[in-house]
Protein backbone atom coordinates (compact mmCIF):
# COMPACT_ATOMS: atom_id res chain seq x y z
CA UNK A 1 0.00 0.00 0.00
CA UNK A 2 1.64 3.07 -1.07
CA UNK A 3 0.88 6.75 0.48
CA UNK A 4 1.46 10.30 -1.05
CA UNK A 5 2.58 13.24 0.87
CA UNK A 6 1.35 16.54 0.24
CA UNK A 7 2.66 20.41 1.67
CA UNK A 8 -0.93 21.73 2.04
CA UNK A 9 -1.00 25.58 2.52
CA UNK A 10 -2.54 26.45 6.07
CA UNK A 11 -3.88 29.71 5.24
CA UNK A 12 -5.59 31.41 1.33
CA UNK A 13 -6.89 28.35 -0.67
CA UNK A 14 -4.43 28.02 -3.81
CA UNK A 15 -3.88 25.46 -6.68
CA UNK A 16 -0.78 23.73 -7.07
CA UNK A 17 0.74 21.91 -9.77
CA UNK A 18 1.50 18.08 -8.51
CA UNK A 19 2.96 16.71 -11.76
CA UNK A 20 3.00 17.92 -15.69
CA UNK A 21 4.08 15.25 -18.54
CA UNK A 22 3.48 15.93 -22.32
CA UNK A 23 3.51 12.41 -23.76
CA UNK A 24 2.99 13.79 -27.29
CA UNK A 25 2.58 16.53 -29.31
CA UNK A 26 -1.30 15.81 -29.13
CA UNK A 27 -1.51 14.77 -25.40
CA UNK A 28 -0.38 16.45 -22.56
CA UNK A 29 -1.08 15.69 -19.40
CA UNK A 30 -1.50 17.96 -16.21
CA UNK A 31 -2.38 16.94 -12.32
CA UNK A 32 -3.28 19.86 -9.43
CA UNK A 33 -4.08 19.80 -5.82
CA UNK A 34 -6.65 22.75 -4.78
CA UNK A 35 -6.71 23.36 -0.44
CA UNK A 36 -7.37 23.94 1.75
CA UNK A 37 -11.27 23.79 1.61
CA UNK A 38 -14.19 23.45 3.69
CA UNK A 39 -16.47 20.52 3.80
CA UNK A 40 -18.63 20.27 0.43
CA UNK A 41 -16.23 22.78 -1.58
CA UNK A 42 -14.08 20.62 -3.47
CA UNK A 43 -17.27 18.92 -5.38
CA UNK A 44 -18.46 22.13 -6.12
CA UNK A 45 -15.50 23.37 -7.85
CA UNK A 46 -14.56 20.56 -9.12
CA UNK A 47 -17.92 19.97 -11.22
CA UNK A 48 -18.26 23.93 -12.27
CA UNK A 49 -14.58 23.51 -12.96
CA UNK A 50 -14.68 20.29 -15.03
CA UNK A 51 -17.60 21.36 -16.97
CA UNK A 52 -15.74 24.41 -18.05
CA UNK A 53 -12.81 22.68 -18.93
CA UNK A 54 -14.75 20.05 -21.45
CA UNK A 55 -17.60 23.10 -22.42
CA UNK A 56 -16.22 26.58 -22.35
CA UNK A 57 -12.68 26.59 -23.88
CA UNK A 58 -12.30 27.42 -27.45
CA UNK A 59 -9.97 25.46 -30.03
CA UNK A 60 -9.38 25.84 -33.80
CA UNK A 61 -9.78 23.32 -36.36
CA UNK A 62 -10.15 22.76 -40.13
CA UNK A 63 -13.54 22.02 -40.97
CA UNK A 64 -13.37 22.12 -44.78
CA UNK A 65 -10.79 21.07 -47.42
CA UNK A 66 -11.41 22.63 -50.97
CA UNK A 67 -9.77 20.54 -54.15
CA UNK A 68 -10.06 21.37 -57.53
CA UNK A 69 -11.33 18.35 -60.66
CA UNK A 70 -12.18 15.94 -57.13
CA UNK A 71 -15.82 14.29 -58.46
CA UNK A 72 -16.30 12.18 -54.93
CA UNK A 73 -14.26 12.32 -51.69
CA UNK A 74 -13.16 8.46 -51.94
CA UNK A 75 -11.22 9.80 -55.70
CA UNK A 76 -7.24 9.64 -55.87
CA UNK A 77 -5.17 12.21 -57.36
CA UNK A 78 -2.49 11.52 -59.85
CA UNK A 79 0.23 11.01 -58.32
CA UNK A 80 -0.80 10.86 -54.65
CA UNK A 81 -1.08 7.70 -52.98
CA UNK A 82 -4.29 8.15 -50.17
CA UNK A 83 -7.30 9.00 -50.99
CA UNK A 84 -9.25 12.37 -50.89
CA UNK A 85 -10.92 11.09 -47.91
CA UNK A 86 -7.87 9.76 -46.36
CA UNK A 87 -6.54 12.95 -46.91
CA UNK A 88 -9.26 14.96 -44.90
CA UNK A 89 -9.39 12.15 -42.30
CA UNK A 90 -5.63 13.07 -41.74
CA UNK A 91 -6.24 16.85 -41.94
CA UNK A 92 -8.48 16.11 -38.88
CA UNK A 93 -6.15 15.44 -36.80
CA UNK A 94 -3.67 18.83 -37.37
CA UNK A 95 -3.53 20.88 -33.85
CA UNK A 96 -3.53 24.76 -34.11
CA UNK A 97 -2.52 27.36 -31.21
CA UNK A 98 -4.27 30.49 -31.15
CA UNK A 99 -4.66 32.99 -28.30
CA UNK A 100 -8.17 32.92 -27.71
CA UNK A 101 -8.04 35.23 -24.96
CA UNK A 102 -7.13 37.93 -27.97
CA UNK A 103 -9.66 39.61 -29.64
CA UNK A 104 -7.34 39.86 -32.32
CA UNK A 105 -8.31 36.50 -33.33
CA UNK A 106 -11.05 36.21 -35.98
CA UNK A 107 -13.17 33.63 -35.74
CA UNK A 108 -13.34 33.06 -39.56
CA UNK A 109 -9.70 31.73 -41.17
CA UNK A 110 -8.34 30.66 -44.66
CA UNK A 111 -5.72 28.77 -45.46
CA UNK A 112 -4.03 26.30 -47.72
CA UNK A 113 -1.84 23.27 -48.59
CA UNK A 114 1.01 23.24 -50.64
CA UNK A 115 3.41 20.09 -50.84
CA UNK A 116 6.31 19.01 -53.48
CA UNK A 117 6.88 15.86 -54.18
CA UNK A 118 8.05 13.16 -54.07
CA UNK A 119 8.07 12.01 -50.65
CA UNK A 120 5.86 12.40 -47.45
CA UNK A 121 4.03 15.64 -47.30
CA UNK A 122 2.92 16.80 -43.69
CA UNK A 123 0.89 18.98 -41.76
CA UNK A 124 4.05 21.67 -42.00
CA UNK A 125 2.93 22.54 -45.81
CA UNK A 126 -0.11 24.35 -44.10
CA UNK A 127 -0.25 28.07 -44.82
CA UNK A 128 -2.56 30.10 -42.95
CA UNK A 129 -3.64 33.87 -43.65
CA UNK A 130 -3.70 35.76 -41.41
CA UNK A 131 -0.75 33.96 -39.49
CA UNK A 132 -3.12 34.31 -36.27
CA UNK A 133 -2.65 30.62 -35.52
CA UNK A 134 0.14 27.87 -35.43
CA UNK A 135 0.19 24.05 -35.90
CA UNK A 136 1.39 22.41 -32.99
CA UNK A 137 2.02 18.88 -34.91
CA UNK A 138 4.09 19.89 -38.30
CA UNK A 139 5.05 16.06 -38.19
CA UNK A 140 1.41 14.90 -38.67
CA UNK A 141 1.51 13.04 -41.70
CA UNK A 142 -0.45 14.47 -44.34
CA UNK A 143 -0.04 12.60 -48.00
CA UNK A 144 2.33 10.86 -50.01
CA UNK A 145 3.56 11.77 -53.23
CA UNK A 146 4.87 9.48 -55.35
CA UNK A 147 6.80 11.42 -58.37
CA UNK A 148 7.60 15.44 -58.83
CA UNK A 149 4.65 17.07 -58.72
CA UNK A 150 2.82 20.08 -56.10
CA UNK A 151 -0.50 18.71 -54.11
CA UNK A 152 -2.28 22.20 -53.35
CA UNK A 153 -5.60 22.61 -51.84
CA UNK A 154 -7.89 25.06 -49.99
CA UNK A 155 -8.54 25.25 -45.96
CA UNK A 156 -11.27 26.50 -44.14
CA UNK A 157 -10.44 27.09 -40.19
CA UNK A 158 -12.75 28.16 -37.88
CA UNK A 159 -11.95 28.76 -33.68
CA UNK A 160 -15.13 27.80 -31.93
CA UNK A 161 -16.37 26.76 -28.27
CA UNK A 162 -16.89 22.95 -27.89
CA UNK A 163 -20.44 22.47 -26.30
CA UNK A 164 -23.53 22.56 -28.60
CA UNK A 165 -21.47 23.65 -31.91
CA UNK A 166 -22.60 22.00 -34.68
CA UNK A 167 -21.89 23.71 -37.84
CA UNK A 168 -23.44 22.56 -41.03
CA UNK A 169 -21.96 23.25 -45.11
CA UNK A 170 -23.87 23.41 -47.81
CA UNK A 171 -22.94 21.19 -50.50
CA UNK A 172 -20.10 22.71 -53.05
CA UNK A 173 -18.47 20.79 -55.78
CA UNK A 174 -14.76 20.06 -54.76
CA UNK A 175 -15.70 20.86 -50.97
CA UNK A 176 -15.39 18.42 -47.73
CA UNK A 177 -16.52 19.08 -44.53
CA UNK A 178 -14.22 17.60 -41.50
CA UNK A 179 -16.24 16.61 -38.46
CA UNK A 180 -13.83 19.08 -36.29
CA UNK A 181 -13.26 18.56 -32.44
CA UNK A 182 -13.04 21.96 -31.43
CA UNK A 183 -11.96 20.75 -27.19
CA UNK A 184 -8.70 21.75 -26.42
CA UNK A 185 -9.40 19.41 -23.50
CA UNK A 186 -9.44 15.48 -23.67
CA UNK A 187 -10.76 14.48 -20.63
CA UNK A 188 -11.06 16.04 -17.08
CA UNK A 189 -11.05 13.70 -13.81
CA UNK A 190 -11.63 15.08 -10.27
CA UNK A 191 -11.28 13.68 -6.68
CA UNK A 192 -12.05 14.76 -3.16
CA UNK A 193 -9.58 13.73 -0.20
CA UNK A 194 -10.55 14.80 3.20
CA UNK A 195 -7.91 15.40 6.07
CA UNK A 196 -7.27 16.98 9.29
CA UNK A 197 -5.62 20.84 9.42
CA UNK A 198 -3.00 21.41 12.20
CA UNK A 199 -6.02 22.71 14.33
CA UNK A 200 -8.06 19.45 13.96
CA UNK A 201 -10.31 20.71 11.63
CA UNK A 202 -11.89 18.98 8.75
CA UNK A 203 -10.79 20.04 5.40
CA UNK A 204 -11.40 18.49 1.62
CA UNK A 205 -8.38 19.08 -0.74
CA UNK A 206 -9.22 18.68 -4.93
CA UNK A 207 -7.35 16.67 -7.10
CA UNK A 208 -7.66 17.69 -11.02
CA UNK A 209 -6.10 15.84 -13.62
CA UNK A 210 -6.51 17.07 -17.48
CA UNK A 211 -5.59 15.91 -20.97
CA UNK A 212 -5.23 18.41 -23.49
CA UNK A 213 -4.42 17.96 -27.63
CA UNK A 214 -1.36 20.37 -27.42
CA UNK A 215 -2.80 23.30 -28.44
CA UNK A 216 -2.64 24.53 -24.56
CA UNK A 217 -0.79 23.06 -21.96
CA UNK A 218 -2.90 21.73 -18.82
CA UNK A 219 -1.53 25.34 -16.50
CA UNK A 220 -3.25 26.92 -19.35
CA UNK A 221 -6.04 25.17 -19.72
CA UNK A 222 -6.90 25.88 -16.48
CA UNK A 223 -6.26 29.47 -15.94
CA UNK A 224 -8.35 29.88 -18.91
CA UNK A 225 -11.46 27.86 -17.52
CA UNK A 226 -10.73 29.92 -13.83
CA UNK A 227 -10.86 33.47 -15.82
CA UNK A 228 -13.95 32.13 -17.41
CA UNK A 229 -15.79 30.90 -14.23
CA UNK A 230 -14.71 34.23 -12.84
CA UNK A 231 -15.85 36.18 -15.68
CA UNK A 232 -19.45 34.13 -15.68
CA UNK A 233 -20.05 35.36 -12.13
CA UNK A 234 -19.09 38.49 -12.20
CA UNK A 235 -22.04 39.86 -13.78
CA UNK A 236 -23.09 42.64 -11.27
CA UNK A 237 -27.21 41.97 -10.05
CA UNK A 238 -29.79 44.37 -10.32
CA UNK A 239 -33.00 44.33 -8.36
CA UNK A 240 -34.49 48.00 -8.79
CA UNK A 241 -33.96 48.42 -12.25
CA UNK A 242 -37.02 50.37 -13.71
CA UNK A 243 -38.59 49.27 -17.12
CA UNK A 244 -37.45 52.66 -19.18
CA UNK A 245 -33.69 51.23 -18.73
CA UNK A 246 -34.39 47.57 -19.24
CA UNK A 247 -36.04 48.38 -22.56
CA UNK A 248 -33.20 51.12 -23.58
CA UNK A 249 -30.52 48.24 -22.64
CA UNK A 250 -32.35 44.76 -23.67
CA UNK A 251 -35.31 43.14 -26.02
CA UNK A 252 -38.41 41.16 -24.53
CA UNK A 253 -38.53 37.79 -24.95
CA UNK A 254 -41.58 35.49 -24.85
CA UNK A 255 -40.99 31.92 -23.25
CA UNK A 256 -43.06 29.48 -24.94
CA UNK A 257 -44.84 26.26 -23.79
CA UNK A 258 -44.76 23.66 -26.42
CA UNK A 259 -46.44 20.95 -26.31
CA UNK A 260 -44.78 17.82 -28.57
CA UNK A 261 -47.83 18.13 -30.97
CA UNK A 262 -47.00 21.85 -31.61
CA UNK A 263 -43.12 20.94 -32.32
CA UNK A 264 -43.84 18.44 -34.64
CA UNK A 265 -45.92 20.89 -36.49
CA UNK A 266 -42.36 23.40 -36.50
CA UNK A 267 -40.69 20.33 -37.68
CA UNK A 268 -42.97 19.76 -40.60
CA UNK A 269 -42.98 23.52 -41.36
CA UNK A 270 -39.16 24.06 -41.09
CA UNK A 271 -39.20 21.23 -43.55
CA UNK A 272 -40.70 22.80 -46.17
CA UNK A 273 -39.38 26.15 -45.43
CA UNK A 274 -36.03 25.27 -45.74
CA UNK A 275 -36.17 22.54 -48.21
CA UNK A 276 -34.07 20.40 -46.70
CA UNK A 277 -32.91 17.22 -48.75
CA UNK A 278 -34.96 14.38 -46.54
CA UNK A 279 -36.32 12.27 -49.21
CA UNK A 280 -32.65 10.73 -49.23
CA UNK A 281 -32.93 10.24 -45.63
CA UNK A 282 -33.97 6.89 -43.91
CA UNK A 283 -35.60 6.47 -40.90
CA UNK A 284 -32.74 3.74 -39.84
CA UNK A 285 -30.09 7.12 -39.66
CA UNK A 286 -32.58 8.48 -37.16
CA UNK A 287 -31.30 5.65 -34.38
CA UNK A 288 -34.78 5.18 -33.29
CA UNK A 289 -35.71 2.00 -30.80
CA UNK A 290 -36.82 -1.35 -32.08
CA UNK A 291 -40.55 -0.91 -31.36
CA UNK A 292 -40.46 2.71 -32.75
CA UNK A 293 -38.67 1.31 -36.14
CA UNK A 294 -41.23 -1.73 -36.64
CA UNK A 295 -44.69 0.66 -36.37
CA UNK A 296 -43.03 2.86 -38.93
CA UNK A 297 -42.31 0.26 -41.47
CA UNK A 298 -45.85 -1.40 -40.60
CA UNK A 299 -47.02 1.86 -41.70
CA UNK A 300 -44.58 2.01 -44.67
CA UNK A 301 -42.27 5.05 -43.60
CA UNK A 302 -39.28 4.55 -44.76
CA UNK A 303 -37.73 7.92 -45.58
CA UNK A 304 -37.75 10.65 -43.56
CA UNK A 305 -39.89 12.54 -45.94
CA UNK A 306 -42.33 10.57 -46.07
CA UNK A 307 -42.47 10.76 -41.55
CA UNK A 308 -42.59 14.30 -42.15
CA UNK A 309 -46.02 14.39 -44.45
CA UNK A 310 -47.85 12.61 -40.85
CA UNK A 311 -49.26 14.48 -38.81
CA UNK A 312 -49.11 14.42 -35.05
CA UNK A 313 -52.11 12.56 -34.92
CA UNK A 314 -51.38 9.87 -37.73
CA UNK A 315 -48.05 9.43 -35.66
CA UNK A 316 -50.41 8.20 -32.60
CA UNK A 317 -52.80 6.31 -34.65
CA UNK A 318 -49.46 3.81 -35.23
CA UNK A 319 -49.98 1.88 -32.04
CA UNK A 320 -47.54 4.73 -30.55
CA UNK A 321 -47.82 6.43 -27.25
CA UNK A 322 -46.65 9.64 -25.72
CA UNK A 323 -43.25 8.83 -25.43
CA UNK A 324 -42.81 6.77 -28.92
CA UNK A 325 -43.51 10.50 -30.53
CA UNK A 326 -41.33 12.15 -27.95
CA UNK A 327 -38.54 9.83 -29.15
CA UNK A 328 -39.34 10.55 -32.55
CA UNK A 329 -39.81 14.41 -32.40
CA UNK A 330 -36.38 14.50 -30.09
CA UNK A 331 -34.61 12.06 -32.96
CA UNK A 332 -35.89 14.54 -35.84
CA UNK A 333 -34.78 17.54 -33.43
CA UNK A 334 -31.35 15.82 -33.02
CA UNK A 335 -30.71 14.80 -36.67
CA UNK A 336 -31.01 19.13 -37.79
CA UNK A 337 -29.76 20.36 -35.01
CA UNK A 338 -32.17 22.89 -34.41
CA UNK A 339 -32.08 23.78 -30.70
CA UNK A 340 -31.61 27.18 -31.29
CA UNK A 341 -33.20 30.34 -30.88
CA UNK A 342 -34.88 30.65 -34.03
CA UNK A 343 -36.27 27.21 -33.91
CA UNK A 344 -38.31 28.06 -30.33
C-alpha cells in the first residue's frame, strides 16, 4: 500500500501543480491539488470547474478542405497515394494554437496546402492567412507523393467553443466538410480527499487531472477555464432596475410552452421552409428503438420525408404512445440540429 505526501498551505486556498508530462505533441497531461477547503467545496468546484474545462474553452480546427477536378471524396489524385478522404481524415487530426483570450483572433480563417513531391508531405505545408494561428504537430503526416509534382488545396479554419457547436456546409463541388473537435481538452477527472488541518479541523483538498491535444498546456487550460468561471459570475445583479432602462438596454422575450404536438408541427414547417434534402434520408439514420422502427415500417415510412407528411395525430394512430412520438420528435430535433433560438 503506497501513500502520497502533500505540503498543504494552512492559510488562502491556492492550486498547485503536482505533476505535468506531455507524452505527445497531441496529449499532454496535467495533475493539481486545490486546499485547503471546507467541507462540500471541493465537489463544487470541481464539477463547475470540469464542466468548463470540457464546455467553455475554445480550439481551432479545419472544418473544410477545398480541391479542384475531385468528383467524390473516396477519388485519388495523380500522383498521390491516399485517398481524398484519407486525406481529410488526416487533416483532422492537425492541432492549431491560437490565443483565444485575444480579440485579435477572428473567428473566420483561410488557409491552404502546398506540398512538393516526391516524398511524405505533412501537416508543416499548411499556410494560414492571417498567421493568427500555429500548428502544434508539423510532423502529422499528411499525404504521399509518389513522383515530382505540387498537391495544393484550400482550408477553411474556424476557432469555436466545444459544447452545442454543430456547424453545417452546404454542398459545393470540390468541398469536404471535417467533423472538427473543437476541445482543447481530452478528458477532465476530479477527486475529493478529506484530512485533518494542524487545528483538527476537517478540510477536503481537490485533485484535477486534465488531458489536453497540445494546443494549450494543462496550466493553461486551467487558468483559462478559472478566468472564465470568474468572468461568468461576475455579472453585477440588479434588483431596482425600472422598465425605461431595461427596454433602452435589452429586447423582450416570450418563453413558450410547447407541447410535442406543436413541435412536430415546426418540424414539418421548417421542412418545407427550408427545403431540406430528406427524401434521401432513412428512418434507420434516425437511431430510433426497435418498437419505434417496426410501427413505422408497418405503416410504410421509410424515408424521412415521407415521416414528415404525418401528422401528429397519424403518428399516434401507429400503435404509438406519448413517449414513442417524444422519441421521434427529439430524434428529428437531433438529426437538424435545431435547438436554437430561431427554432423556439
Amino acid at each position: 500500500m503506497t501513500h502520497d505526501e502533500f505540503f498543504l498551505p494552512d492559510g488562502d486556498i491556492r492550486w498547485k501543480c503536482l505533476e505535468l508530462r506531455e507524452n505527445s505533441a497531441r496529449l499532454h497531461y496535467g495533475r493539481f491539488l486545490l486546499a485547503p477547503l471546507l467541507e462540500g467545496q471541493a465537489d463544487l468546484i470541481g464539477i463547475a470547474t470540469r464542466k468548463t474545462l470540457l464546455q467553455e474553452l475554445e480550439g481551432t480546427c479545419i472544418t473544410c478542405a477545398k480541391f479542384l477536378d475531385v468528383p467524390h471524396q473516396y477519388f485519388t489524385i495523380d500522383g498521390v497515394e491516399e485517398s481524398i478522404n484519407d486525406i481529410v481524415m488526416n487533416l483532422k487530426k492537425v492541432v492549431f494554437r491560437s490565443n483565444q483570450l485575444s480579440a485579435n483572433v477572428p473567428r473566420f480563417l483561410t488557409g491552404y496546402f502546398r506540398a512538393w513531391g516526391p516524398g511524405p508531405a505533412t501537416a508543416r505545408s499548411i499556410g494560414v492567412n492571417p498567421a493568427h494561428v500555429e500548428v502544434i504537430n508539423k510532423n502529422e503526416h499528411i499525404a504521399t507523393l509518389k513522383q515530382p509534382m505540387q498537391l495544393f488545396f484550400e482550408l477553411e479554419i474556424e476557432r469555436n467553443r466545444a459544447y452545442g457547436t454543430k456547424t453545417t456546409y452546404p454542398f459545393r463541388e470540390g468541398c469536404y466538410p471535417i467533423d472538427a473537435s473543437f476541445s482543447p481538452v481530452l478528458n477532465v477527472n476530479h477527486s475529493i480527499h478529506n484530512y485533518y488541518s494542524l487545528r483538527n479541523e476537517r478540510k477536503e483538498m481537490l485533485f484535477l487531472e486534465i488531458w489536453t491535444n497540445g494546443s494549450f498546456t494543462p496550466v493553461e487550460a486551467l487558468g483559462m477555464a478559472s478566468q472564465k468561471l470568474v468572468k461568468l459570475f461576475g455579472f453585477p445583479l440588479r434588483i431596482d432596475e425600472d422598465k425605461e432602462e431595461e427596454a433602452e438596454y435589452g429586447h423582450k422575450v416570450t418563453l413558450k410552452d410547447l407541447t410535442l404536438e406543436d413541435r412536430w408541427e415546426i418540424l414539418r414547417r421548417r421542412q418545407k421552409k427550408t427545403k431540406l434534402a430528406v427524401e434521401s434520408i432513412y428512418i434507420d439514420q434516425l437511431q430510433l428503438s426497435s418498437k419505434v422502427y417496426d410501427c413505422l415500417n408497418k405503416a410504410e415510412i421509410s424515408t424521412l420525408s415521407q415521416l414528415l407528411n404525418k401528422g401528429y395525430k397519424d403518428l399516434m394512430n401507429m400503435k404509438m404512445d406519448y413517449f414513442d412520438a417524444k422519441e421521434i420528435i427529439l430524434a428529428v430535433e437531433k438529426y437538424f440540429k435545431i435547438f436554437d433560438s430561431d427554432f423556439f
